[in-house]
PDB file of N, CA and C in Angstrom:
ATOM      1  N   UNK A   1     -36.217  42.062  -1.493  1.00  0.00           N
ATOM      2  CA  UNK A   1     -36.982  42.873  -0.574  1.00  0.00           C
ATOM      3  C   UNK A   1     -36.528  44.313  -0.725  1.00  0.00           C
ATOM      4  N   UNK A   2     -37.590  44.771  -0.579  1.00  0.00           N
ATOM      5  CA  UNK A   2     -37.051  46.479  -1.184  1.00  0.00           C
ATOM      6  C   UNK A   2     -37.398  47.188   0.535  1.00  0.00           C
ATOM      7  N   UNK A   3     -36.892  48.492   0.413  1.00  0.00           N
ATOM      8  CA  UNK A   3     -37.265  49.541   1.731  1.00  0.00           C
ATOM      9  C   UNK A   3     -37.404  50.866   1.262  1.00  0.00           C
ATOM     10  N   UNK A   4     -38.637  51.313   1.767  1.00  0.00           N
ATOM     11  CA  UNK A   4     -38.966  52.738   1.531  1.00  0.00           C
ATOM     12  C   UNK A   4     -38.827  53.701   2.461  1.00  0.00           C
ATOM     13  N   UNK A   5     -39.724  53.196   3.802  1.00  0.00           N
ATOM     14  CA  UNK A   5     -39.921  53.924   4.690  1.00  0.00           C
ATOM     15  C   UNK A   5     -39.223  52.827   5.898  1.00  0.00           C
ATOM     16  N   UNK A   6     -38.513  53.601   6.463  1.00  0.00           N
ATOM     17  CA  UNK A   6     -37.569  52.634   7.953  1.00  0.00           C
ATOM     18  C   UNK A   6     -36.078  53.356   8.527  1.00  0.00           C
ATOM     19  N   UNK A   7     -35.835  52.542   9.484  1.00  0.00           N
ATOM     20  CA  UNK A   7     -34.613  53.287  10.138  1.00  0.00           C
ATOM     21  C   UNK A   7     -33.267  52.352   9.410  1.00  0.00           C
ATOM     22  N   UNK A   8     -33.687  51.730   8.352  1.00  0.00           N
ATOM     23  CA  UNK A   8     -32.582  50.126   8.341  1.00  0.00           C
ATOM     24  C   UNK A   8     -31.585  51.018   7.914  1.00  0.00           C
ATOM     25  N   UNK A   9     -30.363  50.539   8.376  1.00  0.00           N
ATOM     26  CA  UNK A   9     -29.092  51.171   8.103  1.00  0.00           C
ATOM     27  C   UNK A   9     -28.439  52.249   9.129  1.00  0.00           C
ATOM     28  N   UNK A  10     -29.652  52.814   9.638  1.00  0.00           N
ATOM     29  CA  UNK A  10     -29.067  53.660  10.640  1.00  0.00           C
ATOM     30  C   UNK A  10     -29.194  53.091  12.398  1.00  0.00           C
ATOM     31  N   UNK A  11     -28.907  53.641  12.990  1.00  0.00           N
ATOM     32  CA  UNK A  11     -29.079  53.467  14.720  1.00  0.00           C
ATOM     33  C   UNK A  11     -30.616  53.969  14.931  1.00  0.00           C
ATOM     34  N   UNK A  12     -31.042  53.029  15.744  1.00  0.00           N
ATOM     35  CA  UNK A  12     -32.228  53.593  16.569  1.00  0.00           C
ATOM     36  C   UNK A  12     -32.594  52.776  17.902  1.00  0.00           C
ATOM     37  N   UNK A  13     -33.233  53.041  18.336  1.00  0.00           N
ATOM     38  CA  UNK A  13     -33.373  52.347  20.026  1.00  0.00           C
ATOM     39  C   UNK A  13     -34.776  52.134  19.916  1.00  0.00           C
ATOM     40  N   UNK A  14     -34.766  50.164  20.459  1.00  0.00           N
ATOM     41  CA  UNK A  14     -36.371  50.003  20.616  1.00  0.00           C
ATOM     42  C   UNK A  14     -36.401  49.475  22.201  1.00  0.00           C
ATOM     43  N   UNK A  15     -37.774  49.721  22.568  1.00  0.00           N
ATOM     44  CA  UNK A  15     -38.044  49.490  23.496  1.00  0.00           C
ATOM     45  C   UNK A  15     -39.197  48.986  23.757  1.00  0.00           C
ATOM     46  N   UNK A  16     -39.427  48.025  24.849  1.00  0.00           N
ATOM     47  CA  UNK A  16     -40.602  47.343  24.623  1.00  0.00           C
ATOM     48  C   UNK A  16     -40.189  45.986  25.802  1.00  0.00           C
ATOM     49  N   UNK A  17     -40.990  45.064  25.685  1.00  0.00           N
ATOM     50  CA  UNK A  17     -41.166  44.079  26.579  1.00  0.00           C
ATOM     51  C   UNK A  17     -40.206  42.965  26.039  1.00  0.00           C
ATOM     52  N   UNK A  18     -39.235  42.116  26.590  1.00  0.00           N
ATOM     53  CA  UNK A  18     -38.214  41.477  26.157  1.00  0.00           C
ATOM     54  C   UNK A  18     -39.450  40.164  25.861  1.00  0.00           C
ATOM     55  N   UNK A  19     -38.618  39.574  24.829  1.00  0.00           N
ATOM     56  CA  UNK A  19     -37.937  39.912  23.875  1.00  0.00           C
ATOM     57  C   UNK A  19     -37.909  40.871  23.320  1.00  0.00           C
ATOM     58  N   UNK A  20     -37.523  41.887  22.972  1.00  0.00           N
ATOM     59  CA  UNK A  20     -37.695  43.028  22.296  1.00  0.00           C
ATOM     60  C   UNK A  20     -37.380  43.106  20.556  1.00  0.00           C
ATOM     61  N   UNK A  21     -36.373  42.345  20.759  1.00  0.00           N
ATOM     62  CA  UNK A  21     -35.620  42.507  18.938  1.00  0.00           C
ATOM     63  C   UNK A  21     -36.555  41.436  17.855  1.00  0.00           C
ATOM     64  N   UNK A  22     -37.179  39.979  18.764  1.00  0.00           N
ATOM     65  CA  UNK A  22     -37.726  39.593  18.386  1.00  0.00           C
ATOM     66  C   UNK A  22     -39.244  39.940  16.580  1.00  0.00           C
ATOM     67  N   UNK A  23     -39.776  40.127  16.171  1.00  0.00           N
ATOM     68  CA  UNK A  23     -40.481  40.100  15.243  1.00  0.00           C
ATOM     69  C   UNK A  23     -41.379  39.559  15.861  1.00  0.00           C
ATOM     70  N   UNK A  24     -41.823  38.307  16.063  1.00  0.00           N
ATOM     71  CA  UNK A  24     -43.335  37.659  16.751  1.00  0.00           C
ATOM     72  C   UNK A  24     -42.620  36.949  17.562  1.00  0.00           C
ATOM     73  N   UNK A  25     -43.794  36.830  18.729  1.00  0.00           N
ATOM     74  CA  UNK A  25     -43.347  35.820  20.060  1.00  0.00           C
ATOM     75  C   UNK A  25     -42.864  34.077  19.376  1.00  0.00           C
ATOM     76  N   UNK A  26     -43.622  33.723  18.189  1.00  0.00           N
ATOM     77  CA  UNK A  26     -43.691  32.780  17.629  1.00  0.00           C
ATOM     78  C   UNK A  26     -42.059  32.180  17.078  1.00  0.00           C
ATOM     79  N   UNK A  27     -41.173  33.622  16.657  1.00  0.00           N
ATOM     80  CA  UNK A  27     -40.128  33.149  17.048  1.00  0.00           C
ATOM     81  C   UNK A  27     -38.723  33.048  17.900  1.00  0.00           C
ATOM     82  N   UNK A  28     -39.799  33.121  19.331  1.00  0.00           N
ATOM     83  CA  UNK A  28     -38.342  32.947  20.470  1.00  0.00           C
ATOM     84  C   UNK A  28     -38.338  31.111  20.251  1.00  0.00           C
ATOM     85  N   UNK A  29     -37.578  30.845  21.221  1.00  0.00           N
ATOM     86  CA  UNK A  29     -36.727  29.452  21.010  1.00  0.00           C
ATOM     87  C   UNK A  29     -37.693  28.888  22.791  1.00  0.00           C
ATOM     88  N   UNK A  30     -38.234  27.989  22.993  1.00  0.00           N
ATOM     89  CA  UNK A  30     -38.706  27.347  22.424  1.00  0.00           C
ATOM     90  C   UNK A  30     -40.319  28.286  21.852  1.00  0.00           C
ATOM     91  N   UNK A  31     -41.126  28.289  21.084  1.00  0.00           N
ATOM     92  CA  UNK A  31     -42.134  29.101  20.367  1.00  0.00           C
ATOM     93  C   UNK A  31     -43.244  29.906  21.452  1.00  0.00           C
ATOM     94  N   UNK A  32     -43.620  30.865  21.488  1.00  0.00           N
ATOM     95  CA  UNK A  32     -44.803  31.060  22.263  1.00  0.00           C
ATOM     96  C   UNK A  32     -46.068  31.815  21.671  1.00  0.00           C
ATOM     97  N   UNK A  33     -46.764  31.875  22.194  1.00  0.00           N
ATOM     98  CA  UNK A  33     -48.467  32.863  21.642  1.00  0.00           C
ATOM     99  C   UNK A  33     -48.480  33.894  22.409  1.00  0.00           C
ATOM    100  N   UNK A  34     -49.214  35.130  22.008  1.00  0.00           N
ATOM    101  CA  UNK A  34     -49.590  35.977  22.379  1.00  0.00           C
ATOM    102  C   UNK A  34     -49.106  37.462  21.363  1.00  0.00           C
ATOM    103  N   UNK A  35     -49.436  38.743  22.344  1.00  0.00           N
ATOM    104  CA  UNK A  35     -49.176  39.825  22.168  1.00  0.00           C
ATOM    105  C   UNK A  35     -47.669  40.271  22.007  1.00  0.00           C
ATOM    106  N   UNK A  36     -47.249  41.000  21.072  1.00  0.00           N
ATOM    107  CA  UNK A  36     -46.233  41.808  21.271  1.00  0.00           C
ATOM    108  C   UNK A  36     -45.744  42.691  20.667  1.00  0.00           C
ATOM    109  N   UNK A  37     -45.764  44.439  21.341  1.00  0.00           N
ATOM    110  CA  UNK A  37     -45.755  45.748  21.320  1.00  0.00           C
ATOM    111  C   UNK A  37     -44.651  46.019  21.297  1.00  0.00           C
ATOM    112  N   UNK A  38     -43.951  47.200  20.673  1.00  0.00           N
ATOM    113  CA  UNK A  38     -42.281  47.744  21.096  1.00  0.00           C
ATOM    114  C   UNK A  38     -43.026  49.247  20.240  1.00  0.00           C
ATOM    115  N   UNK A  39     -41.585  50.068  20.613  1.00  0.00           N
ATOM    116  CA  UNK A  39     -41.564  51.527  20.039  1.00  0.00           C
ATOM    117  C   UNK A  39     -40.377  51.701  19.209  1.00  0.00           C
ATOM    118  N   UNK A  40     -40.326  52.177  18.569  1.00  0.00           N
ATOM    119  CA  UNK A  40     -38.673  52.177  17.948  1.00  0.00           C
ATOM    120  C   UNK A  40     -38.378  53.830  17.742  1.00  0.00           C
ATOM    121  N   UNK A  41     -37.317  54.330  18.857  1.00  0.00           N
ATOM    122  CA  UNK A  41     -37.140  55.898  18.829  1.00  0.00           C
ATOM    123  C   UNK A  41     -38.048  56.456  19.291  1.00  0.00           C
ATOM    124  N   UNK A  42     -38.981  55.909  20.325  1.00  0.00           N
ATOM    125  CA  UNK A  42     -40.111  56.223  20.499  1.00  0.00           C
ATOM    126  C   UNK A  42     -40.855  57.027  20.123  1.00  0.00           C
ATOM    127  N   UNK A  43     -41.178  56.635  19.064  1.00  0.00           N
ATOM    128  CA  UNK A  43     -42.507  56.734  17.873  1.00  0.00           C
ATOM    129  C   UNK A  43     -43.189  56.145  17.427  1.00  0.00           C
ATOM    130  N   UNK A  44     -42.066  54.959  16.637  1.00  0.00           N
ATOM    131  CA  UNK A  44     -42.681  54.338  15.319  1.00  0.00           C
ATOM    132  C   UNK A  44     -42.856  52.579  16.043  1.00  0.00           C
ATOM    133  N   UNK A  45     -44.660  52.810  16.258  1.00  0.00           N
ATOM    134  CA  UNK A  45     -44.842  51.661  16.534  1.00  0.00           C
ATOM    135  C   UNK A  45     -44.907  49.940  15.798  1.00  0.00           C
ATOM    136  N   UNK A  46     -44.729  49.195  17.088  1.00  0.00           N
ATOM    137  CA  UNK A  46     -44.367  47.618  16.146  1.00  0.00           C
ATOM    138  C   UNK A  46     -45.702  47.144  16.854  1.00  0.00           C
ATOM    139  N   UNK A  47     -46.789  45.851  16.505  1.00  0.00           N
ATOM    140  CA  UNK A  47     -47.598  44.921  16.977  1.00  0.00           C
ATOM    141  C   UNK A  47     -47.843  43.753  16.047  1.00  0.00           C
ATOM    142  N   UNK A  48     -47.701  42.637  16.660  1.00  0.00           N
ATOM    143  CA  UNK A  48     -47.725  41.497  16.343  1.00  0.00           C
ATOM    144  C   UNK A  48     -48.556  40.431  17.293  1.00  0.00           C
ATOM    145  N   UNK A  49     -49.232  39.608  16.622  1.00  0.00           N
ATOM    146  CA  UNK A  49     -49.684  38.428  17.702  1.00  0.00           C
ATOM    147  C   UNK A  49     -49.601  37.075  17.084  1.00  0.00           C
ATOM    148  N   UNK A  50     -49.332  36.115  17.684  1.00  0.00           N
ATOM    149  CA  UNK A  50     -48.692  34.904  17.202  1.00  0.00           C
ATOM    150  C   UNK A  50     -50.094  33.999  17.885  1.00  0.00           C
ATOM    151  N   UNK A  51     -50.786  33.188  17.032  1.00  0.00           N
ATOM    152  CA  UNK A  51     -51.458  32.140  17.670  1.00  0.00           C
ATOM    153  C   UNK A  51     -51.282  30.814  17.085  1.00  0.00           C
ATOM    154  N   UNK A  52     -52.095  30.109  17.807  1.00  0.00           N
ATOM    155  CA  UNK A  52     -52.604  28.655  17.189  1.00  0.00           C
ATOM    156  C   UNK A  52     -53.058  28.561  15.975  1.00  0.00           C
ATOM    157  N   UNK A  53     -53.621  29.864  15.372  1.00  0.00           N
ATOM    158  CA  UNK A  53     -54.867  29.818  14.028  1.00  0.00           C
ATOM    159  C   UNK A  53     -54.244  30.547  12.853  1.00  0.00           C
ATOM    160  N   UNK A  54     -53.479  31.958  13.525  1.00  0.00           N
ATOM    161  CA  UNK A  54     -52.715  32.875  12.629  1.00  0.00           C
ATOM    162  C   UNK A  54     -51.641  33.569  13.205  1.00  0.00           C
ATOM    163  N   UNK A  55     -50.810  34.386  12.804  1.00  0.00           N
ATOM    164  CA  UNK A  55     -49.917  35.422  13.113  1.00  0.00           C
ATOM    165  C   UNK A  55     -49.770  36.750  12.423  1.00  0.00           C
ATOM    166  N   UNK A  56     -49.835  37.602  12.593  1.00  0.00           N
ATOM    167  CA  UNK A  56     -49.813  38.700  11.815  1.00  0.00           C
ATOM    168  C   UNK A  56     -48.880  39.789  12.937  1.00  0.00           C
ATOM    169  N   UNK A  57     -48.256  40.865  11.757  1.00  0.00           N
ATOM    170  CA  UNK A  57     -47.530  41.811  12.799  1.00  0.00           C
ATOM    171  C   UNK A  57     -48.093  43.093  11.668  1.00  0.00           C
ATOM    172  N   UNK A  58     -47.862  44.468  11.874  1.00  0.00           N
ATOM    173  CA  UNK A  58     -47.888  45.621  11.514  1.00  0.00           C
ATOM    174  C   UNK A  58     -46.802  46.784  11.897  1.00  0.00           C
ATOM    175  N   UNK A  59     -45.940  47.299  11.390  1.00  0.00           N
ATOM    176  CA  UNK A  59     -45.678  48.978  11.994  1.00  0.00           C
ATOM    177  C   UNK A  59     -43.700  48.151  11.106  1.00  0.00           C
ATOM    178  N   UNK A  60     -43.235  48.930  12.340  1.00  0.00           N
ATOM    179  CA  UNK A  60     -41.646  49.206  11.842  1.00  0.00           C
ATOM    180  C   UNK A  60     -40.988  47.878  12.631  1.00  0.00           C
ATOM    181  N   UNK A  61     -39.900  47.068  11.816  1.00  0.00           N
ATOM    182  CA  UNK A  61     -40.038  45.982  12.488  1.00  0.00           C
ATOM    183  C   UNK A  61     -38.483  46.146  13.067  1.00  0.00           C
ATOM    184  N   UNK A  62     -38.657  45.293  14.587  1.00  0.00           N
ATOM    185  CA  UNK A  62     -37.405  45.622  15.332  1.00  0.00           C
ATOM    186  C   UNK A  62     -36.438  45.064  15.486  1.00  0.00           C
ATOM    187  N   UNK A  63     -35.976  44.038  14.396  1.00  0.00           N
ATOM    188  CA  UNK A  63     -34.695  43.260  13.927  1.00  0.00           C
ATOM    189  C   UNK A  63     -33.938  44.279  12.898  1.00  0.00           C
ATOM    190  N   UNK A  64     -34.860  44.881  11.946  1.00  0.00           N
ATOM    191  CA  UNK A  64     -34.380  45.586  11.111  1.00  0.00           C
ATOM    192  C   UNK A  64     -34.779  46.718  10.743  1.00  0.00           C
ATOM    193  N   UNK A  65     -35.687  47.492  11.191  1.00  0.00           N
ATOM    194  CA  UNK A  65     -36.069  48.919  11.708  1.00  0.00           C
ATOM    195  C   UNK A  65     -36.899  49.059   9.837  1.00  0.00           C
ATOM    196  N   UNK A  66     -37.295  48.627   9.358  1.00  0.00           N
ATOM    197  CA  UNK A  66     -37.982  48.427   8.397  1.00  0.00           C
ATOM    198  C   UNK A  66     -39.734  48.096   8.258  1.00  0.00           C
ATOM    199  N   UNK A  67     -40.266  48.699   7.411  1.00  0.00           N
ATOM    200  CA  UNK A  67     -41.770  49.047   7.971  1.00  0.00           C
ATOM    201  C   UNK A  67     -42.482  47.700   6.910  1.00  0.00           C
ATOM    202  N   UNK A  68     -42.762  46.756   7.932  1.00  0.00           N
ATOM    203  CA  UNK A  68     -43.841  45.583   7.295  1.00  0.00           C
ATOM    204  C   UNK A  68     -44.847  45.301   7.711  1.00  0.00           C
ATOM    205  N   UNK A  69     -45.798  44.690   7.100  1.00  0.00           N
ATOM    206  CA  UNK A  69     -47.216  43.883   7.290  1.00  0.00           C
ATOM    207  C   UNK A  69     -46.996  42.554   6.932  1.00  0.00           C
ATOM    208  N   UNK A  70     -48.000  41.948   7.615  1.00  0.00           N
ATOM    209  CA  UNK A  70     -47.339  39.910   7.505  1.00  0.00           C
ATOM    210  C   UNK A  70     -48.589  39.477   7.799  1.00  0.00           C
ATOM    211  N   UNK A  71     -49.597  38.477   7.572  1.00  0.00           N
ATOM    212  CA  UNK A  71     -50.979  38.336   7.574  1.00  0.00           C
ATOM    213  C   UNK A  71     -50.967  36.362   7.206  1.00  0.00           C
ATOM    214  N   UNK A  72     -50.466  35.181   8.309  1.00  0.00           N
ATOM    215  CA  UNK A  72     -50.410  33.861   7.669  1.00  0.00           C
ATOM    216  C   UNK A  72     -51.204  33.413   8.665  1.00  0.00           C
ATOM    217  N   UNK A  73     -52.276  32.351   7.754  1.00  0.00           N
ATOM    218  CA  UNK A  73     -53.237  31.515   8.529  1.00  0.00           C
ATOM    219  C   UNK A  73     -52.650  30.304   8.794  1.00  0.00           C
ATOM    220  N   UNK A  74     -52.560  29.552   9.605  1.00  0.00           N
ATOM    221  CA  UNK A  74     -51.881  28.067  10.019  1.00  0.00           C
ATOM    222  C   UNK A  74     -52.975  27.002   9.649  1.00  0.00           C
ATOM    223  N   UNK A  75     -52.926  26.244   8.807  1.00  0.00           N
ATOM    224  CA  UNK A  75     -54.148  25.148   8.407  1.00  0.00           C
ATOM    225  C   UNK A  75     -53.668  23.777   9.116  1.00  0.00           C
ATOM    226  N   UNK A  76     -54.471  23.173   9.691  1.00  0.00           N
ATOM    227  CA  UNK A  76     -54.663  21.916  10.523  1.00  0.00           C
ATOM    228  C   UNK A  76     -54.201  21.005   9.128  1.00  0.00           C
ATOM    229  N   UNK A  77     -53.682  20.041   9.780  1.00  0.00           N
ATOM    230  CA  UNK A  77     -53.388  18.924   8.646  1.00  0.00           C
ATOM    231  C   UNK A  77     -52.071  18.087   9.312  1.00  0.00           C
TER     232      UNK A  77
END
């Protein structure tokens, strides 16, 4: 995994709705769905939504202050 654009390595402060450090709601313990927003240094935005069908997130991510896109469909079976 490479990094171009991000805070990884340095300090920064996110803020947002707890879980906060989380990546997608999909992985707190036990799993959940929905929305979830944070800021990191308040700027550099994070959004993600976790469902039944797909999950996808966008912006700077707040485990590791590193800027990703993530786009997985869940197939029935």
């Amino acid at each position: 995994m490479g990094f171009v654009v991000g805070f990884e390595g340095r300090g920064y402060v996110v803020t947002g709705k707890a879980p906060v450090m989380l990546t997608t709601l999909y992985d707190a313990n036990p799993p959940q769905y929905g929305w979830k927003t944070c800021l990191i240094n308040g700027w550099a935005p994070f959004f993600s939504y976790s469902g039944k069908r797909f999950l996808w997130y966008l912006g700077w991510r707040p485990a590791s202050g590193g800027f990703g896109l993530k786009f997985n469909i869940h197939l029935g079976g």
